[in-house]
C-alpha atoms as a PDB file:
ATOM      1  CA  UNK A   1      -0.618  -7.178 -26.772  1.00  0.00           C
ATOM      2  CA  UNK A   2       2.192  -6.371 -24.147  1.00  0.00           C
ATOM      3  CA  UNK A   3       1.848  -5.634 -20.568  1.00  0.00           C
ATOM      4  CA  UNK A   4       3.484  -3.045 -18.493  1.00  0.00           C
ATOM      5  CA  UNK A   5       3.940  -3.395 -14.585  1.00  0.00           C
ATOM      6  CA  UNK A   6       2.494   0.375 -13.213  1.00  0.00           C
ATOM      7  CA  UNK A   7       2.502  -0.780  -9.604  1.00  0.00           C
ATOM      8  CA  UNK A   8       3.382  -4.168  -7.315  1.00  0.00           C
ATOM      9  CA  UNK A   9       0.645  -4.620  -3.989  1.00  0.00           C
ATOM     10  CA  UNK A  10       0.440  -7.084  -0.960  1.00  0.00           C
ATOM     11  CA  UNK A  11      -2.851  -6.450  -0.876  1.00  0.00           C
ATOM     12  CA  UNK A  12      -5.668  -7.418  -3.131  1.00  0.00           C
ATOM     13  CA  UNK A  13      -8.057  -4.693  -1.851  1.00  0.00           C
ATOM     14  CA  UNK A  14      -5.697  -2.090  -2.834  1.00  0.00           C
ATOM     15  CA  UNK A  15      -4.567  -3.518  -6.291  1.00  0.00           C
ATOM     16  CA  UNK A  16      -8.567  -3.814  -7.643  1.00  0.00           C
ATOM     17  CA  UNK A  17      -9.361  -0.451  -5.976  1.00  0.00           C
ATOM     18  CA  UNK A  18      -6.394   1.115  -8.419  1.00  0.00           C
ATOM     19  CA  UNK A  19      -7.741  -1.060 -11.283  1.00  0.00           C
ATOM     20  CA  UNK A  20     -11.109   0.050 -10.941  1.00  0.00           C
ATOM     21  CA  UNK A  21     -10.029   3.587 -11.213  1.00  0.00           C
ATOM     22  CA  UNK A  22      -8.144   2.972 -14.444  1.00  0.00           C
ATOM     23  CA  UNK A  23     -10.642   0.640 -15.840  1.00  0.00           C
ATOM     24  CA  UNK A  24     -13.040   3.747 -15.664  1.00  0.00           C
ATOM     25  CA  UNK A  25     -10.420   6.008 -17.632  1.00  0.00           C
ATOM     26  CA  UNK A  26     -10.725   3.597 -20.239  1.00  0.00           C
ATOM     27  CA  UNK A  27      -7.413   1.555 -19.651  1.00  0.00           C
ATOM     28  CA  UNK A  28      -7.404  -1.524 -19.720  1.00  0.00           C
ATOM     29  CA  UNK A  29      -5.188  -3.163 -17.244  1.00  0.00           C
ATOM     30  CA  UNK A  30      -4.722  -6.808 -15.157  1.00  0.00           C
ATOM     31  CA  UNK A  31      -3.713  -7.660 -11.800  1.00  0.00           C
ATOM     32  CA  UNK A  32      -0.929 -10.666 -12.059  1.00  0.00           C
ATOM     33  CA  UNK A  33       0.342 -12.880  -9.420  1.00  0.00           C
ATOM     34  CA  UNK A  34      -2.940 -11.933  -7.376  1.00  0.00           C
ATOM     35  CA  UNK A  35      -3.997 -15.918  -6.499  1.00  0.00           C
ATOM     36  CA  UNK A  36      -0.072 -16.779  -5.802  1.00  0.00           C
ATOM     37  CA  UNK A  37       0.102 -14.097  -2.882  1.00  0.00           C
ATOM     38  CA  UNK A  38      -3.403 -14.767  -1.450  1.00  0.00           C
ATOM     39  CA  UNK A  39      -3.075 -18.553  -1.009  1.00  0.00           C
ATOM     40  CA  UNK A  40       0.296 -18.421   0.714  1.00  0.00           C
ATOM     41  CA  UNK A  41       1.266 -14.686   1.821  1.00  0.00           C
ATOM     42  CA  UNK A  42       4.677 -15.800   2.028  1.00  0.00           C
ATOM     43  CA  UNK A  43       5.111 -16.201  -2.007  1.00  0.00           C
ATOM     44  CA  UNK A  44       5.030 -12.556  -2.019  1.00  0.00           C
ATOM     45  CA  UNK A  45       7.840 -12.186  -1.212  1.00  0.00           C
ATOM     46  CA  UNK A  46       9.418 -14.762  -4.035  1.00  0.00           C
ATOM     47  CA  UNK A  47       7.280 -13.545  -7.357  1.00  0.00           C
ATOM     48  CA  UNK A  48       7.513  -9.319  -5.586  1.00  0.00           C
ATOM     49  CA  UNK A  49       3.925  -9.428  -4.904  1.00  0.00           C
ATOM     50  CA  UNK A  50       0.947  -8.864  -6.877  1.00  0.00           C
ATOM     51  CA  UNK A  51       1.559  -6.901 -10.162  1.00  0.00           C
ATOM     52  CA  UNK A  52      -1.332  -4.150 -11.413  1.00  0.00           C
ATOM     53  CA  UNK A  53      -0.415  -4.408 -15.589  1.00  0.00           C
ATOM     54  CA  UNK A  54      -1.063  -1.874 -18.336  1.00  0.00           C
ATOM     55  CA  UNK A  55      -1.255  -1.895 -22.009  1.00  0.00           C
ATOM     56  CA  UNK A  56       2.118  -0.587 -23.039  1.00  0.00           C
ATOM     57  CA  UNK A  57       1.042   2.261 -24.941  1.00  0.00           C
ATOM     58  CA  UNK A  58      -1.150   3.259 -22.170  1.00  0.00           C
ATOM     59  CA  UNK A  59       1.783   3.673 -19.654  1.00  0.00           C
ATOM     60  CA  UNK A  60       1.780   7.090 -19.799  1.00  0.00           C
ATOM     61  CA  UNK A  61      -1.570   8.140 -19.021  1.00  0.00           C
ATOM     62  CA  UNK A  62      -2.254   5.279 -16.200  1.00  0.00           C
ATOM     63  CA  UNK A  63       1.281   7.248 -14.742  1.00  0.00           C
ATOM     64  CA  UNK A  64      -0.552  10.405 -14.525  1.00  0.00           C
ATOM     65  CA  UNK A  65      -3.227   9.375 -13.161  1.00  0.00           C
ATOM     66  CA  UNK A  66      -1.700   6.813 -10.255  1.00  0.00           C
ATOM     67  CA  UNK A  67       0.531  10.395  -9.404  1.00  0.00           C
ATOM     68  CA  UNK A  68      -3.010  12.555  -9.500  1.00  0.00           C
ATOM     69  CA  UNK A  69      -4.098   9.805  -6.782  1.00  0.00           C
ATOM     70  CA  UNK A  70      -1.714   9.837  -4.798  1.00  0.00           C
ATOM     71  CA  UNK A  71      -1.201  13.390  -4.327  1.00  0.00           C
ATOM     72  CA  UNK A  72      -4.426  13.697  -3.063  1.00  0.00           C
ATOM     73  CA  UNK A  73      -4.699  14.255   0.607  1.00  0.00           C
ATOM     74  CA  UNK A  74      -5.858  11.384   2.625  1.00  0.00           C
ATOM     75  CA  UNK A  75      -9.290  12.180   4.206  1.00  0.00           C
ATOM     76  CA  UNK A  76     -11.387  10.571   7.603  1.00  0.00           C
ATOM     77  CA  UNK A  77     -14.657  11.510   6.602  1.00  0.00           C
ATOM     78  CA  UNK A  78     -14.776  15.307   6.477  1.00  0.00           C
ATOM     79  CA  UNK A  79     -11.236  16.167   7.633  1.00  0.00           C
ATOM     80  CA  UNK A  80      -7.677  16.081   6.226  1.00  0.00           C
ATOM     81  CA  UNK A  81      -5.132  14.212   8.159  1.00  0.00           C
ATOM     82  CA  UNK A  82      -2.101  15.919   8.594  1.00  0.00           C
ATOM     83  CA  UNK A  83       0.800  14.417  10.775  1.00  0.00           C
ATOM     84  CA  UNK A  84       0.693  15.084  14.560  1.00  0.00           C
ATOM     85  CA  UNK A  85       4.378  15.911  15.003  1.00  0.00           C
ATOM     86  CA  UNK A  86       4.855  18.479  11.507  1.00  0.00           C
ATOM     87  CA  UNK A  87       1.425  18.849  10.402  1.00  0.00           C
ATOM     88  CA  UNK A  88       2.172  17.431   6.428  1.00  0.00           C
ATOM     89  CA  UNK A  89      -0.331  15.921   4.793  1.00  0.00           C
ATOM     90  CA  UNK A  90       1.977  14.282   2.612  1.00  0.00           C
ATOM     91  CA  UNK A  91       0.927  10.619   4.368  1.00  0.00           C
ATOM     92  CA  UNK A  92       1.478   6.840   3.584  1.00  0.00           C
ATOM     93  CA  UNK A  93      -1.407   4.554   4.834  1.00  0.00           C
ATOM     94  CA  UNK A  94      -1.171   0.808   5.877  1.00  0.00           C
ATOM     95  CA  UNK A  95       2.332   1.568   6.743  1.00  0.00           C
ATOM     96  CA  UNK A  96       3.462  -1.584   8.742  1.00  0.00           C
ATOM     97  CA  UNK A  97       5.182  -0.379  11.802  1.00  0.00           C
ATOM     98  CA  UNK A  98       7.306  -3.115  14.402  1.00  0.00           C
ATOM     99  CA  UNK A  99       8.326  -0.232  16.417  1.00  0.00           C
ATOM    100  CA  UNK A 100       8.016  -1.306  20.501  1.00  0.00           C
ATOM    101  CA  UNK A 101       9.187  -4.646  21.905  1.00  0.00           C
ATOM    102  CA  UNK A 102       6.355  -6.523  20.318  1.00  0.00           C
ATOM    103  CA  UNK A 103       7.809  -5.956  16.839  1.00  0.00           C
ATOM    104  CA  UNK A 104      11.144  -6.395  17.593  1.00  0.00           C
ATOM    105  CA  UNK A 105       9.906  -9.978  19.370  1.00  0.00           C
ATOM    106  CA  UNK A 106       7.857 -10.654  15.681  1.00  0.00           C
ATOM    107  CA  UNK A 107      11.066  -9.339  13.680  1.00  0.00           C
ATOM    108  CA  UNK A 108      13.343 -12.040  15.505  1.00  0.00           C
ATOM    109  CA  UNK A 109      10.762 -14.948  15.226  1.00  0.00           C
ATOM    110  CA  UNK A 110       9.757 -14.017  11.803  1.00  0.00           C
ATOM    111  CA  UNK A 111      13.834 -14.558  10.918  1.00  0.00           C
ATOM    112  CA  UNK A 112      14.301 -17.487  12.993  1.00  0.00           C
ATOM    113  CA  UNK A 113      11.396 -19.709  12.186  1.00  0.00           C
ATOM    114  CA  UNK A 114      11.505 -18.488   8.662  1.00  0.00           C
ATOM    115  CA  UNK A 115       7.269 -17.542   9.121  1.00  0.00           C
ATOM    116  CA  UNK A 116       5.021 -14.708   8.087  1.00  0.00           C
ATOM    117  CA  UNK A 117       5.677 -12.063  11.116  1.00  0.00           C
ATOM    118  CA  UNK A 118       3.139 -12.301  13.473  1.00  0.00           C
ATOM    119  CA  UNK A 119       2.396  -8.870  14.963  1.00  0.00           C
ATOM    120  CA  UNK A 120       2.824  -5.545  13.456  1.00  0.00           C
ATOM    121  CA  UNK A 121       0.915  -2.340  13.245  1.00  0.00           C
ATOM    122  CA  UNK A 122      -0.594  -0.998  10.881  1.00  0.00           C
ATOM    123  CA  UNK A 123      -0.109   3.038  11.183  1.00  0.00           C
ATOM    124  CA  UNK A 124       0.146   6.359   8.781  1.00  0.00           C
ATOM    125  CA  UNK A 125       3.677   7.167   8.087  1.00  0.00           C
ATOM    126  CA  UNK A 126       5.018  10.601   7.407  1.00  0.00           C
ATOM    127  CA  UNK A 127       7.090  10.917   4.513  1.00  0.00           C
ATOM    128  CA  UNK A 128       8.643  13.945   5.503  1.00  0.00           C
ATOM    129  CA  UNK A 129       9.574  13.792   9.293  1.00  0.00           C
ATOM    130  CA  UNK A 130       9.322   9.632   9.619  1.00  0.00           C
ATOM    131  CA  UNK A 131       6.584   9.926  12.300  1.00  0.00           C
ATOM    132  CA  UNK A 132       4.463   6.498  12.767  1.00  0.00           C
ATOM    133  CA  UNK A 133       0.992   7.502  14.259  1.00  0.00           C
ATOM    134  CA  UNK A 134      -2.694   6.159  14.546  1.00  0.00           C
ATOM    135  CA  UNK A 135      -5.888   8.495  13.906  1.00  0.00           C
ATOM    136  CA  UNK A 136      -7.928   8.721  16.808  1.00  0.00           C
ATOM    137  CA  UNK A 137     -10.884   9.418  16.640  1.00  0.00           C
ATOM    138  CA  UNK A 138     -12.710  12.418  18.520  1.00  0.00           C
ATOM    139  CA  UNK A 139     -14.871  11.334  21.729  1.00  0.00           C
ATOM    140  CA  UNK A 140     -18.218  12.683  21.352  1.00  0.00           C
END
């Protein structure tokens, strides 16, 4: 039985969410690597983070259905959120942002000391105008 990488992750939470989905389609899949990255984040980086697997022959149809997911619009509760500056909805989450003097600081140190960086946000990119932005929430 042969494997095929569908997706790589940094983050656990994200790669069994994905595998539960195709799990319940009936493919059977594995998450690789997973144990490696949590233990020492840094190893990410050398094995290209955690790998979500398919059966070969089921390539095609786990494809299809990672694209239906992600073309979904990404929802807060009972609204759709679209970017502030174009209004897309065409969104990456848990995009890690070192825009500001903060994450410049991190960047350097992170190169220098040779560490995990220590300070970014996370933020929702837009993948059509570039615009980094946070959700607030309405005050009630």
């Amino acid at each position: 039985m042969t494997f095929t990488t569908l997706k790589t992750f940094d983050n656990s939470i994200e790669a069994h969410l994905l595998k539960s989905k195709l799990e319940s389609e009936g493919l059977e899949c594995v998450i690789f690597d997973e144990h490696m990255v949590n233990l020492a984040p840094l190893n990410s980086f050398a094995v290209h983070g955690m790998k979500l697997k398919v059966k070969t022959e089921d390539y095609e149809k786990a494809i299809g259905l990672l694209e239906e997911i992600e073309s979904l619009p990404i929802m807060n509760e009972d609204e759709v959120l679209q970017c502030p500056n174009c209004k897309s909805q065409n969104l990456i989450t848990n995009f890690k942002s070192f825009k500001g003097l903060k994450g410049i600081l991190s960047l350097l140190l992170t190169f220098l000391l040779a560490v995990f960086p220590i300070y970014f946000k996370s933020v929702y990119g837009c993948k059509d105008c570039g615009t980094e932005f946070r959700f607030k929430k309405p005050k009630i």
